[in-house]
C-alpha atoms as a PDB file:
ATOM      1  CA  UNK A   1      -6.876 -11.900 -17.874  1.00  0.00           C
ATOM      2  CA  UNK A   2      -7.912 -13.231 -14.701  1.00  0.00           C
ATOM      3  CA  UNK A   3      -7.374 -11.083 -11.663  1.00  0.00           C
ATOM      4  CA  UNK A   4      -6.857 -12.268  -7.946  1.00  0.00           C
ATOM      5  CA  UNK A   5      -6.758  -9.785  -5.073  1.00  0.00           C
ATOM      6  CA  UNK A   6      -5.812 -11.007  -1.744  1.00  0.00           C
ATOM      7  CA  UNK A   7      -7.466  -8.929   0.820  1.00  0.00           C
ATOM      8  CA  UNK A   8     -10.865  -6.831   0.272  1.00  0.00           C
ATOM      9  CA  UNK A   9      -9.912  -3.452   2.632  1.00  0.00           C
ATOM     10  CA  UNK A  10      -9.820  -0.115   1.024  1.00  0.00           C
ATOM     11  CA  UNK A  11      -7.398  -0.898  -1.263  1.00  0.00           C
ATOM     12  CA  UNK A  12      -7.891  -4.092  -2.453  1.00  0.00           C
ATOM     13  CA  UNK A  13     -11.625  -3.346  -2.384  1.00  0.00           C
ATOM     14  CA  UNK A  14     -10.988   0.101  -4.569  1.00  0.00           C
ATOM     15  CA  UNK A  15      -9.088  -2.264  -7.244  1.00  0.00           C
ATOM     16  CA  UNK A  16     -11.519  -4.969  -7.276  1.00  0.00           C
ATOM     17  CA  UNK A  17     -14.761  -2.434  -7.796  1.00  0.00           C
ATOM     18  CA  UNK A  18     -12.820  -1.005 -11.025  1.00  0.00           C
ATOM     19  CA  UNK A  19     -11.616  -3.869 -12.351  1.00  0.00           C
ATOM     20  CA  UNK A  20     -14.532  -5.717 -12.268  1.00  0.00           C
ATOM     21  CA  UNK A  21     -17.044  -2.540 -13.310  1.00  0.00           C
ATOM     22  CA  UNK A  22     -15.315  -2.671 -16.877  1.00  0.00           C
ATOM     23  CA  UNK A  23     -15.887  -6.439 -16.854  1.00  0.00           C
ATOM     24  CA  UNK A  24     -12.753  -8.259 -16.352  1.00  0.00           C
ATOM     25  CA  UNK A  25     -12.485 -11.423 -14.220  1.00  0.00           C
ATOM     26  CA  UNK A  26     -11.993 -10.726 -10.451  1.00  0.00           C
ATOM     27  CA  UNK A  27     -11.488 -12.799  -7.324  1.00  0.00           C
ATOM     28  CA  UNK A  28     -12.017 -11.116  -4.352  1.00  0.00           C
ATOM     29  CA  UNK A  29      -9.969 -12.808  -1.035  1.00  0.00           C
ATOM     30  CA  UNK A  30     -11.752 -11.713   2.048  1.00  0.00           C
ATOM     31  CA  UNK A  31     -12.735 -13.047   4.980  1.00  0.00           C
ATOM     32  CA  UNK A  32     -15.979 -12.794   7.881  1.00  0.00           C
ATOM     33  CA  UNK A  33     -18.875 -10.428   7.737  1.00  0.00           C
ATOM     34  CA  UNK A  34     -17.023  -8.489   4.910  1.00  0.00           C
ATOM     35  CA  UNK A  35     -16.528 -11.930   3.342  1.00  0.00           C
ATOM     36  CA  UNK A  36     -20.413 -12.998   3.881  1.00  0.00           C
ATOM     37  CA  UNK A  37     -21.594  -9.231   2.402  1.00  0.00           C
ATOM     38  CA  UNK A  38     -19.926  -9.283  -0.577  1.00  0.00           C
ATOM     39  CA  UNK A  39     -21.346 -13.027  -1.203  1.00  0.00           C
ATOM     40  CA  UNK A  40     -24.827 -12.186  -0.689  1.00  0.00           C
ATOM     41  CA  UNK A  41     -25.272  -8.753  -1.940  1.00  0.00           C
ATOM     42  CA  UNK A  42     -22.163  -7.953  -3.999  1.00  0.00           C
ATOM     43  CA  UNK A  43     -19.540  -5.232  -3.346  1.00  0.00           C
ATOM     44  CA  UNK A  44     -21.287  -1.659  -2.357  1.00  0.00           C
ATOM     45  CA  UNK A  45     -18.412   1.247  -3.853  1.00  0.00           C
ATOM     46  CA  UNK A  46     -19.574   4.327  -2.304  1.00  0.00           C
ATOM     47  CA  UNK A  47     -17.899   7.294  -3.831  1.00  0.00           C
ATOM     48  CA  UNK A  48     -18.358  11.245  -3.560  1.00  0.00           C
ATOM     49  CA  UNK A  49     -17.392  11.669  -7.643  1.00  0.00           C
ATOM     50  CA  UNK A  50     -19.697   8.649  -9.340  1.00  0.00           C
ATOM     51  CA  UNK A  51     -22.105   8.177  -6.434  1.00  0.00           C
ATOM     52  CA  UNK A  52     -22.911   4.412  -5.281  1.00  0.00           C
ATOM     53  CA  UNK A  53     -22.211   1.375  -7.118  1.00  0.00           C
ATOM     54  CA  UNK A  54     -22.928  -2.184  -6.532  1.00  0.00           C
ATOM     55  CA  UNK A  55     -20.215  -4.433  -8.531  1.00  0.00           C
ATOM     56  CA  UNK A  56     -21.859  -7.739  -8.412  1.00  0.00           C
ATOM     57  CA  UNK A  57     -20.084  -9.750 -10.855  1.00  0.00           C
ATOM     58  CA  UNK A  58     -16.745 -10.255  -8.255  1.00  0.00           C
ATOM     59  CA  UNK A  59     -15.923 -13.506  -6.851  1.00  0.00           C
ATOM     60  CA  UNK A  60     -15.455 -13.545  -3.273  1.00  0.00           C
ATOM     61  CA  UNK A  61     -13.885 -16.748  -1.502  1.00  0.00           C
ATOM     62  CA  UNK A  62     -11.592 -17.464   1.134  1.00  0.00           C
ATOM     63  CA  UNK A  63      -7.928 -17.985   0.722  1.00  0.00           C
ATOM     64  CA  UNK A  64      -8.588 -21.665   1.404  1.00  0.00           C
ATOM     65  CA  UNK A  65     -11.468 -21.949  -1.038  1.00  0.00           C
ATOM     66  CA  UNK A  66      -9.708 -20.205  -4.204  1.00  0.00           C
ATOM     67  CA  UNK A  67      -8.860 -22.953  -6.265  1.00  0.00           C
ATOM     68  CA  UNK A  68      -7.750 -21.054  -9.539  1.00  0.00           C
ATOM     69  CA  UNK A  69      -4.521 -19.733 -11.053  1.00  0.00           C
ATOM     70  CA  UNK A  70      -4.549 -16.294 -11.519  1.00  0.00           C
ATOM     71  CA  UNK A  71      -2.897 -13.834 -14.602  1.00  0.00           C
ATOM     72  CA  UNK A  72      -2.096 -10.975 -11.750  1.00  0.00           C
ATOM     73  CA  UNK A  73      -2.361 -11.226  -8.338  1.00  0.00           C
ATOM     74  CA  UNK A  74      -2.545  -8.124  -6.130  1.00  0.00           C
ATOM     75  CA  UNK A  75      -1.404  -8.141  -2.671  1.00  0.00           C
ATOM     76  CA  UNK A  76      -3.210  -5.864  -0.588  1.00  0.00           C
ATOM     77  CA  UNK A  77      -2.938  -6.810   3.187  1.00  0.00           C
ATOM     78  CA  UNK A  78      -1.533  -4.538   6.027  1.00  0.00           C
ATOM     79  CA  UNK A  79       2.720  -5.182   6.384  1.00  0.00           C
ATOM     80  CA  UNK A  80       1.504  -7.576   9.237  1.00  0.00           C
ATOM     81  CA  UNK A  81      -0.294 -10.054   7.449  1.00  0.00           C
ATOM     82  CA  UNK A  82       2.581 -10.615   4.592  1.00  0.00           C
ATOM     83  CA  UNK A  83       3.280 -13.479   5.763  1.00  0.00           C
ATOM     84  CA  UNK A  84      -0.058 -15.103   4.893  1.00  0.00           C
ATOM     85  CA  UNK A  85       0.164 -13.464   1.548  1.00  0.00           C
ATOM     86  CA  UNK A  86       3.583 -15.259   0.758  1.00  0.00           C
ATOM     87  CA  UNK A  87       2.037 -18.598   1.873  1.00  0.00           C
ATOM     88  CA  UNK A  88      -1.122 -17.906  -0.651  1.00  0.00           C
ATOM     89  CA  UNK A  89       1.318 -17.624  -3.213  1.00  0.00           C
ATOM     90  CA  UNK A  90       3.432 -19.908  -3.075  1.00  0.00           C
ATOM     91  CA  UNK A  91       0.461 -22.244  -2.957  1.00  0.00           C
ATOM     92  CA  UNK A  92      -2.017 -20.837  -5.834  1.00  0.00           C
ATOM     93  CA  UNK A  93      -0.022 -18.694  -8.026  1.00  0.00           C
ATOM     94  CA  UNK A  94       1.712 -19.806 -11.192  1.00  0.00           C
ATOM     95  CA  UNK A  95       4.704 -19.829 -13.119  1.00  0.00           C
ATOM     96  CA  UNK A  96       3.102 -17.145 -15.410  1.00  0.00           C
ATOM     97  CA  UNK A  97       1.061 -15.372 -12.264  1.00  0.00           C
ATOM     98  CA  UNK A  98       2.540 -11.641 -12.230  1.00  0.00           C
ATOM     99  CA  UNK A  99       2.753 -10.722  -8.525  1.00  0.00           C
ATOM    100  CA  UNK A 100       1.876  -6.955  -7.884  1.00  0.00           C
ATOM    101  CA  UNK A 101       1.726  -6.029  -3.881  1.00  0.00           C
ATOM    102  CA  UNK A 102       0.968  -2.825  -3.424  1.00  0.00           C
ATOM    103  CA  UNK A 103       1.621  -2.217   0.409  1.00  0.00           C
ATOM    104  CA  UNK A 104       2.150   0.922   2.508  1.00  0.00           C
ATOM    105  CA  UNK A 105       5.642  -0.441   3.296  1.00  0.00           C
ATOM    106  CA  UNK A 106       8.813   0.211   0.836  1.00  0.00           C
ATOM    107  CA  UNK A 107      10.292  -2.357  -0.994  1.00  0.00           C
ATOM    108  CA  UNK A 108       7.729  -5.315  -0.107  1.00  0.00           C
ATOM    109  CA  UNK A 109       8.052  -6.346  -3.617  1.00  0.00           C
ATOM    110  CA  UNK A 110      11.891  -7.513  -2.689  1.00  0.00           C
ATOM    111  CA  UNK A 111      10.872  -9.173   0.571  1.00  0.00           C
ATOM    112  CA  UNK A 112       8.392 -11.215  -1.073  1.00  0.00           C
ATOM    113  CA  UNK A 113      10.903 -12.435  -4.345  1.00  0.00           C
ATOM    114  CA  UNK A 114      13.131 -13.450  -1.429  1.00  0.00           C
ATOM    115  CA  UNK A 115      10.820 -16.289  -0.302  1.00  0.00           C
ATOM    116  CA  UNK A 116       9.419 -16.663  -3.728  1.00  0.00           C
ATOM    117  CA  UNK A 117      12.606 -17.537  -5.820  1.00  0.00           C
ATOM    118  CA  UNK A 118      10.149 -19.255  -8.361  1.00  0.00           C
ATOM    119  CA  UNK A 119       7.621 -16.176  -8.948  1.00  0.00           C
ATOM    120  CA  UNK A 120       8.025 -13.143 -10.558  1.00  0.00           C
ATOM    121  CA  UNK A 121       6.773 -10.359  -7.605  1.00  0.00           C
ATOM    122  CA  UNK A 122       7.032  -6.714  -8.885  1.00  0.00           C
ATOM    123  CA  UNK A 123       7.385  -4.023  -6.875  1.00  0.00           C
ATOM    124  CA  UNK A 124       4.319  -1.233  -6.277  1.00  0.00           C
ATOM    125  CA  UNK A 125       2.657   1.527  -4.886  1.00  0.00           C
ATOM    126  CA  UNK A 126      -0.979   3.179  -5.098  1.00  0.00           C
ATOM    127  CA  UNK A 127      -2.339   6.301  -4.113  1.00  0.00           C
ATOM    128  CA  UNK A 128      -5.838   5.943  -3.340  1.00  0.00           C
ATOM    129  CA  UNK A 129      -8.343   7.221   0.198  1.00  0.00           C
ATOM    130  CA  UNK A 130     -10.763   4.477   1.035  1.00  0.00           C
ATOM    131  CA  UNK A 131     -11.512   2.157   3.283  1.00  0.00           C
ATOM    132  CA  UNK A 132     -14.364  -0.150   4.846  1.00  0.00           C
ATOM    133  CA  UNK A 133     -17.246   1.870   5.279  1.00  0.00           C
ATOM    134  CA  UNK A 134     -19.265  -1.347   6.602  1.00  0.00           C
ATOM    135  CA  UNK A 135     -19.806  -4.954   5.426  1.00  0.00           C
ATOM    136  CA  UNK A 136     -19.365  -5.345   1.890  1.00  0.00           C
ATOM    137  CA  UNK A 137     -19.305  -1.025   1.285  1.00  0.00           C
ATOM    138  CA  UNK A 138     -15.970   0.402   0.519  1.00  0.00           C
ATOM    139  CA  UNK A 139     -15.985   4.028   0.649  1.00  0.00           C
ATOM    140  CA  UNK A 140     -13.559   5.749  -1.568  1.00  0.00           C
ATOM    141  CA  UNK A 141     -13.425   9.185  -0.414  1.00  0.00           C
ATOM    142  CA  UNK A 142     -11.477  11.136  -2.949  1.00  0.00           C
ATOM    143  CA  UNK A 143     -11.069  10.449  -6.601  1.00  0.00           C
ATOM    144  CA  UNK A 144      -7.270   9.573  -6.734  1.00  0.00           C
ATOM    145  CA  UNK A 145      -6.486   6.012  -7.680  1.00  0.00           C
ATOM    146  CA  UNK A 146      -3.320   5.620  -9.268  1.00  0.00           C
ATOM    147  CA  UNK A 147      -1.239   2.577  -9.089  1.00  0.00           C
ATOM    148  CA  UNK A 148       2.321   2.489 -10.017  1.00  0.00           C
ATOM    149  CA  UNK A 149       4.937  -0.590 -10.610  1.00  0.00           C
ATOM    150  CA  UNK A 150       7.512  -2.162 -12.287  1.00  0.00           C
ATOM    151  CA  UNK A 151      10.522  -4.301 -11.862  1.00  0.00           C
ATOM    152  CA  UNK A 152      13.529  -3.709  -9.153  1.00  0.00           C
ATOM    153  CA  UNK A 153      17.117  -2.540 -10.974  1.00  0.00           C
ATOM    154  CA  UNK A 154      18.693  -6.193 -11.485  1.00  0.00           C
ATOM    155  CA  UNK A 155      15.819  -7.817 -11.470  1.00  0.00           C
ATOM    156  CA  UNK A 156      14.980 -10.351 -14.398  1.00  0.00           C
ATOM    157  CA  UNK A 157      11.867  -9.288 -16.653  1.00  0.00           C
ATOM    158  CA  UNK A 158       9.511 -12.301 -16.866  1.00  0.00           C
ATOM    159  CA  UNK A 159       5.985 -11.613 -17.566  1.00  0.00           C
ATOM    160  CA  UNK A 160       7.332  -8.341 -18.929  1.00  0.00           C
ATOM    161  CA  UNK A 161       4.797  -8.681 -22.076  1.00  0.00           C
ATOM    162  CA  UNK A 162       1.881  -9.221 -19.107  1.00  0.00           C
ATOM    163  CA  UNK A 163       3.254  -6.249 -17.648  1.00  0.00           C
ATOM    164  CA  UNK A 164       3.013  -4.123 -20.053  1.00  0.00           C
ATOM    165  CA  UNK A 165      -0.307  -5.113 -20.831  1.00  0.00           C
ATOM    166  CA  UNK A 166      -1.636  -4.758 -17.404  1.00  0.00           C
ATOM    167  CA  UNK A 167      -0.679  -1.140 -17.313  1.00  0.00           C
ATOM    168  CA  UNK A 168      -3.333  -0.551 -20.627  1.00  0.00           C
ATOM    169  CA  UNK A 169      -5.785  -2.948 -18.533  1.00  0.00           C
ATOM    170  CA  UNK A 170      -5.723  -0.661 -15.552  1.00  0.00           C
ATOM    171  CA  UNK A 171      -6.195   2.444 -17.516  1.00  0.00           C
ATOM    172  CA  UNK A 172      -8.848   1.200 -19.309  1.00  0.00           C
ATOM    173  CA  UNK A 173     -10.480   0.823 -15.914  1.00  0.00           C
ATOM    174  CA  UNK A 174     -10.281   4.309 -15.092  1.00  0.00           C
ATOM    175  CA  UNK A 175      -7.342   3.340 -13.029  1.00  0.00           C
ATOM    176  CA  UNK A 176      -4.243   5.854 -13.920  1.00  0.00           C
ATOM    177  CA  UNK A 177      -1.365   3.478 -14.106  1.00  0.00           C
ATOM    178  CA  UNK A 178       2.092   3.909 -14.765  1.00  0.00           C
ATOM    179  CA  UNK A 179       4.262   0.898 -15.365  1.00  0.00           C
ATOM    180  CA  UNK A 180       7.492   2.570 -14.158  1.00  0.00           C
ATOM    181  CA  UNK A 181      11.118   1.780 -15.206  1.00  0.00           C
ATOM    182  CA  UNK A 182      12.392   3.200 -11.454  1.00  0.00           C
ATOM    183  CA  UNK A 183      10.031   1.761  -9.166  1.00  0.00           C
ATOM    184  CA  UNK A 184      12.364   2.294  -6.331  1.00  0.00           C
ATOM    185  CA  UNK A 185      12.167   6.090  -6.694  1.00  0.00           C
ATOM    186  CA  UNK A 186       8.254   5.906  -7.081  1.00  0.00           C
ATOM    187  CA  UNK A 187       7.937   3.902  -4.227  1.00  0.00           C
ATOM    188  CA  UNK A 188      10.244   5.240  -1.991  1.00  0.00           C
ATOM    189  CA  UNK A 189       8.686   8.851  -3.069  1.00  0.00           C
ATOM    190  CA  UNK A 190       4.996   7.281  -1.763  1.00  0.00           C
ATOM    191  CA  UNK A 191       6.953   6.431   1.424  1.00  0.00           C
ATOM    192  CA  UNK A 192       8.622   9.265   2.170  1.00  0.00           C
ATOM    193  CA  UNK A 193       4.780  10.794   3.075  1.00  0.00           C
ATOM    194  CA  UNK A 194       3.007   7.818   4.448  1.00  0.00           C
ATOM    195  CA  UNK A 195       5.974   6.989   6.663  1.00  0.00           C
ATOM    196  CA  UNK A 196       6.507  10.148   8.130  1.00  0.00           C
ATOM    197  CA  UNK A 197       3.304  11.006   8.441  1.00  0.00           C
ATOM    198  CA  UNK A 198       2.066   7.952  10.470  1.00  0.00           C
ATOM    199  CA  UNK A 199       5.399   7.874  12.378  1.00  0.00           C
ATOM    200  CA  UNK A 200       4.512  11.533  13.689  1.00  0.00           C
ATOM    201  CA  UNK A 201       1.184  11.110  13.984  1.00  0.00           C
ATOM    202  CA  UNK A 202       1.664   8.249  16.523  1.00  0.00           C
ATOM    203  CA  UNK A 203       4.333   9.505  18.138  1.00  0.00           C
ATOM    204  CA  UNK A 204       2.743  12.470  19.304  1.00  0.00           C
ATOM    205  CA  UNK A 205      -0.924  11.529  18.623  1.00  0.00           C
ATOM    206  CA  UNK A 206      -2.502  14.508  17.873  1.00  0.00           C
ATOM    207  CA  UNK A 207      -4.899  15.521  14.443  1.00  0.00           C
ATOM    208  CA  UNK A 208      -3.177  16.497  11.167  1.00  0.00           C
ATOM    209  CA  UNK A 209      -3.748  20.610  12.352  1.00  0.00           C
ATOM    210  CA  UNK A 210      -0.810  20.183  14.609  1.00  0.00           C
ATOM    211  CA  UNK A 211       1.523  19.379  11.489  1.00  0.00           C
ATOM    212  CA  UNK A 212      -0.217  21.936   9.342  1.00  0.00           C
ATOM    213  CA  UNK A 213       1.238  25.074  11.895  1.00  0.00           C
ATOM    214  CA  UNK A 214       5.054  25.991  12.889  1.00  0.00           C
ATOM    215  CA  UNK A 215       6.331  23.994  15.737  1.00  0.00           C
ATOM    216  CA  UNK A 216       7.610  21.109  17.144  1.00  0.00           C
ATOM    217  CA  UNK A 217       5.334  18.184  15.017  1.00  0.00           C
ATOM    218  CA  UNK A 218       5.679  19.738  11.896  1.00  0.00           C
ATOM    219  CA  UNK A 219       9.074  20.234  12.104  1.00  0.00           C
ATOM    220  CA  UNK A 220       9.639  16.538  13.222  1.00  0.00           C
ATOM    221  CA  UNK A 221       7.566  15.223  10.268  1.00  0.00           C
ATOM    222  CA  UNK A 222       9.906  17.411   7.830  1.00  0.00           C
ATOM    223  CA  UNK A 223      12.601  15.573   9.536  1.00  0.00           C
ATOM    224  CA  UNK A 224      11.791  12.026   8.984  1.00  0.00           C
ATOM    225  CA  UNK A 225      11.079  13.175   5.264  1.00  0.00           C
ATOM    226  CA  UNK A 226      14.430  14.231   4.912  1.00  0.00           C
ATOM    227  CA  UNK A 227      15.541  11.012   6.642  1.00  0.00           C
ATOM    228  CA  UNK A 228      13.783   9.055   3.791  1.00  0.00           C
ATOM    229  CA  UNK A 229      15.353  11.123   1.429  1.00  0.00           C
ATOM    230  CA  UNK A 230      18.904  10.209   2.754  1.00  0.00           C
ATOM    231  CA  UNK A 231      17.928   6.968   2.635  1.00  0.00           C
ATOM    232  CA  UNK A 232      17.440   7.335  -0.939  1.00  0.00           C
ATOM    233  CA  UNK A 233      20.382   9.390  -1.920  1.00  0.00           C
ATOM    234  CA  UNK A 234      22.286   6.068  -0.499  1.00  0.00           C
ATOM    235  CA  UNK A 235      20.520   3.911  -2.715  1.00  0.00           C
ATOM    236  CA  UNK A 236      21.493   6.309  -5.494  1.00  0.00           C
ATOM    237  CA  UNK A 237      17.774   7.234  -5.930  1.00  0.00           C
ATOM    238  CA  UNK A 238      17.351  10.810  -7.781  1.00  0.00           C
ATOM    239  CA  UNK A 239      14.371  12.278  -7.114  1.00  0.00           C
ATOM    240  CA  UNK A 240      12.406  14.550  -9.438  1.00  0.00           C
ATOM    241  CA  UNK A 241      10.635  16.485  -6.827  1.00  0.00           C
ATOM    242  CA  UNK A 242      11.632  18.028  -3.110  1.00  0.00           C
ATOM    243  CA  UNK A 243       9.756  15.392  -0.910  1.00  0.00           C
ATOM    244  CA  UNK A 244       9.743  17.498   2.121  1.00  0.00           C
ATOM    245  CA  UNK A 245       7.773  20.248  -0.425  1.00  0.00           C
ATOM    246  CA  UNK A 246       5.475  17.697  -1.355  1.00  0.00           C
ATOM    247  CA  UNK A 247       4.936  16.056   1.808  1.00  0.00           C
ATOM    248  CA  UNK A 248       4.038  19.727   3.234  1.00  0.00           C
ATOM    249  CA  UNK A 249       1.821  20.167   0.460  1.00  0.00           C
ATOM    250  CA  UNK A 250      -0.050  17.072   0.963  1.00  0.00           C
ATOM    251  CA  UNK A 251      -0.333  17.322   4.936  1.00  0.00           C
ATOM    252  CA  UNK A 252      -2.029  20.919   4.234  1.00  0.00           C
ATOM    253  CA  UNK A 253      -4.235  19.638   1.870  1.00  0.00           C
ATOM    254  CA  UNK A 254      -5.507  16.675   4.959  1.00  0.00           C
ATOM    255  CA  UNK A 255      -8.857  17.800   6.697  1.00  0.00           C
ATOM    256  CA  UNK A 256      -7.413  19.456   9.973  1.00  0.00           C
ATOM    257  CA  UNK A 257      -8.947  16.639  12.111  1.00  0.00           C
ATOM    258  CA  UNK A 258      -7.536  13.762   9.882  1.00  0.00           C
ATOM    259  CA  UNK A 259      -5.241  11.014  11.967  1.00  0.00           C
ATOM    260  CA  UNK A 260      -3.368   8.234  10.262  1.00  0.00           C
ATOM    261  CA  UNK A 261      -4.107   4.481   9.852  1.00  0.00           C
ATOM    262  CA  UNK A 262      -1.357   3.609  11.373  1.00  0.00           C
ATOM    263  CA  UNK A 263      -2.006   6.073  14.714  1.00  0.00           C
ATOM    264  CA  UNK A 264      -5.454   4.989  14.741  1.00  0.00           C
ATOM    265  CA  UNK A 265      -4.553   1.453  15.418  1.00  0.00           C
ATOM    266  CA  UNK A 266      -2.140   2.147  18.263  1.00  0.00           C
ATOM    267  CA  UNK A 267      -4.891   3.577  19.747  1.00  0.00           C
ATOM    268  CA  UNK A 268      -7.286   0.941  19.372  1.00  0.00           C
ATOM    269  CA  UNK A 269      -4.655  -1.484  20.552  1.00  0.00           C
ATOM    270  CA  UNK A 270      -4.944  -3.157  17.699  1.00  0.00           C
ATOM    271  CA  UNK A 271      -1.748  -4.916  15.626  1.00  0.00           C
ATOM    272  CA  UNK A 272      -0.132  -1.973  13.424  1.00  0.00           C
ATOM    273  CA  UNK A 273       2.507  -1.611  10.622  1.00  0.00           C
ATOM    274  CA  UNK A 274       4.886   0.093  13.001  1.00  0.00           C
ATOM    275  CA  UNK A 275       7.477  -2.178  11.959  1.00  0.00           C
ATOM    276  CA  UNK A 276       7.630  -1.946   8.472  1.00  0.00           C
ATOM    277  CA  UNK A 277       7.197   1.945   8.240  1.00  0.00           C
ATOM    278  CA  UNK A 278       9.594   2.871  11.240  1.00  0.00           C
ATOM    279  CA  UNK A 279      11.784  -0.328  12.382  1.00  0.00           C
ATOM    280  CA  UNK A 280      12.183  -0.958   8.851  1.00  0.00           C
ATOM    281  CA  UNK A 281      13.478   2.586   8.179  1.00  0.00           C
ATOM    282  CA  UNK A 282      16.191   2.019  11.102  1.00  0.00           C
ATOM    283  CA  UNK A 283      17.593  -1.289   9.874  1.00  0.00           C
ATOM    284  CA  UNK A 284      17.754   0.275   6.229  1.00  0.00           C
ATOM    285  CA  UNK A 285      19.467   3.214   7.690  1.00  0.00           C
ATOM    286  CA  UNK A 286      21.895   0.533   9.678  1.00  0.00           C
ATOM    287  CA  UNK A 287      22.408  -1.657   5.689  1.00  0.00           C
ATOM    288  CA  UNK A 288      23.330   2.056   3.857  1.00  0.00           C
ATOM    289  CA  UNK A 289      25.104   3.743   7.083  1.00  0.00           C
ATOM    290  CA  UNK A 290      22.845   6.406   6.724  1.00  0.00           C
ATOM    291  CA  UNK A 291      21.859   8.363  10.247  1.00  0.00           C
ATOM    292  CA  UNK A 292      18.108   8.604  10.991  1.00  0.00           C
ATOM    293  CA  UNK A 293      18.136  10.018  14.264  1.00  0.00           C
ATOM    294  CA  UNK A 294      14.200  10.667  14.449  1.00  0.00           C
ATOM    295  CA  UNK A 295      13.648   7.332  13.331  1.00  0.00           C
ATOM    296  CA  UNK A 296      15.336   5.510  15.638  1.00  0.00           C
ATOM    297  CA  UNK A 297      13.987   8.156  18.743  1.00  0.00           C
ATOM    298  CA  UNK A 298      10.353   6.828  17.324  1.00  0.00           C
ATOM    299  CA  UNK A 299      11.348   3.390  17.377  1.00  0.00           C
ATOM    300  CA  UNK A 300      12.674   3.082  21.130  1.00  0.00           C
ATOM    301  CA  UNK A 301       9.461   5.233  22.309  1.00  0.00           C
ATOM    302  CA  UNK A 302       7.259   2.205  20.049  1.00  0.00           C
ATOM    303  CA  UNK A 303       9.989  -0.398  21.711  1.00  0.00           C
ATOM    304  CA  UNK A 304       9.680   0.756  25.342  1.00  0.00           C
ATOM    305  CA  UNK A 305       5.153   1.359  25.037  1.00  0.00           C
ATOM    306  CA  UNK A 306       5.012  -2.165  23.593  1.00  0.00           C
ATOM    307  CA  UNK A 307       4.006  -1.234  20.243  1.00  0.00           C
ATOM    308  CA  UNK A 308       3.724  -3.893  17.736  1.00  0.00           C
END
């Protein structure tokens, strides 16, 4: 099966590494000095549980210069840059290409199939800490990878045999995959931390300690959680878990100096995915009359500082 994965940052780096470790057929798309490391030396996987590995059997090209079709392409760009992705589909992908994008952002997978009526683009999720360490070295920090998706209630099932056989392909990768059959809970239950948390964490911009203690931040972070969940509840979404008990949880567990992506970018004045994890929330709570208060008080202080 051959594998494309369109953008090389933690993520998409993580995936490629694995994938291409256990000797499957990998395409890396990347671009400059990350682009131009990979080519000459391979790609450097620095991990705390297996040590250092370098993975040089992965192709790395351009978007321009990938001239293949792939089996499964991954999507694995910030919520910014989607657009690009949707344009390197619809130009190299296939009838038979199974689309996974695994974004930050809920419900990407839809967005895409909008302005890709002749693809089949899956929804997904993945759990995984790493990032660009420098040129060509992805450093995963914890062990976690786990990448979950499946098809959107309604949604056709082509490729479903590929599917199912890309779950088993993952695993065998010592990826833990889970080809779901309510990928709108799963992915919504992903969001429901990673929104809130980079929502509060910009707003306020302070280190994960302040959400770890009683007081305002903490309790404004359970409140966008429970926002989410409304959310959900409206799209008759039934979660397993309580979301605002596992989002605690998981902001505990954080080192106590830990900001989010999404924060650090602000502050770098760099482009950020502030629309797709708090505008977005807004207009969905607008679509399923659901009130998200917090949301929208986050969105108007992004609105009136210029945030992008």
């Amino acid at each position: 099966m051959k594998f494309c994965i369109f953008g090389a940052g933690g993520t998409g780096g993580t995936l490629a590494a694995y994938l291409a470790m256990v000797g499957n057929d990998v395409t890396l798309i990347a671009r400059g000095k990350h682009l131009e490391a990979i080519q000459e030396k391979g790609l450097v996987l620095h991990t705390n549980h297996r040590g250092t590995v370098t993975v040089d059997n992965i192709r790395a090209v351009t978007a321009a210069e990938y001239m293949d079709t792939p089996d499964v392409l991954f999507v694995c760009v910030k919520y910014y840059n989607l657009d690009d992705a949707v344009a390197f589909v619809r130009e190299k992908a296939g009838k038979d290409t199974l689309i996974v994008p695994i974004l930050n952002v809920f419900g990407t997978g839809g967005v895409m199939q909008e302005q890709l009526p002749d693809n089949t683009c899956l929804d997904g999720c993945i759990y995984v800490m790493s990032e660009i360490e420098a040129p060509g070295v992805i450093y995963q920090s914890n062990k976690i990878l786990r990448v979950i998706f499946g098809y959107r209630p309604k949604q056709k099932k082509k490729l479903i045999d590929k599917a199912g056989q890309l779950e088993q392909i993952l695993r065998d990768a010592e990826i833990k995959a889970h080809f779901s059959d309510n990928i709108i809970r799963d992915a919504l239950q992903k969001f429901a931390f990673v929104s809130p948390a980079a929502a509060a964490g910009s707003y306020f911009d302070v280190t994960c300690e302040k959400f770890q203690h009683p007081g305002e931040e903490r309790d404004t972070f359970t409140g966008l959680i429970k926002e989410v969940v409304a959310l959900g509840k409206a799209m008759e979404v039934e979660f397993e878990q309580d979301l605002v008990e596992v989002g605690l949880k998981m902001m505990d567990n954080l080192k106590p100096d830990s900001t989010m992506s999404m924060q650090r970018d602000i502050q770098r004045g760099r482009q950020s995915e502030f629309s797709g994890l708090v505008t977005r929330v807004v207009n969905l709570g607008k679509e399923y009359g659901v009130s998200v208060p917090l949301y929208e008080k986050i969105n108007d202080w992004g609105t009136a500082n210029g945030i992008k």
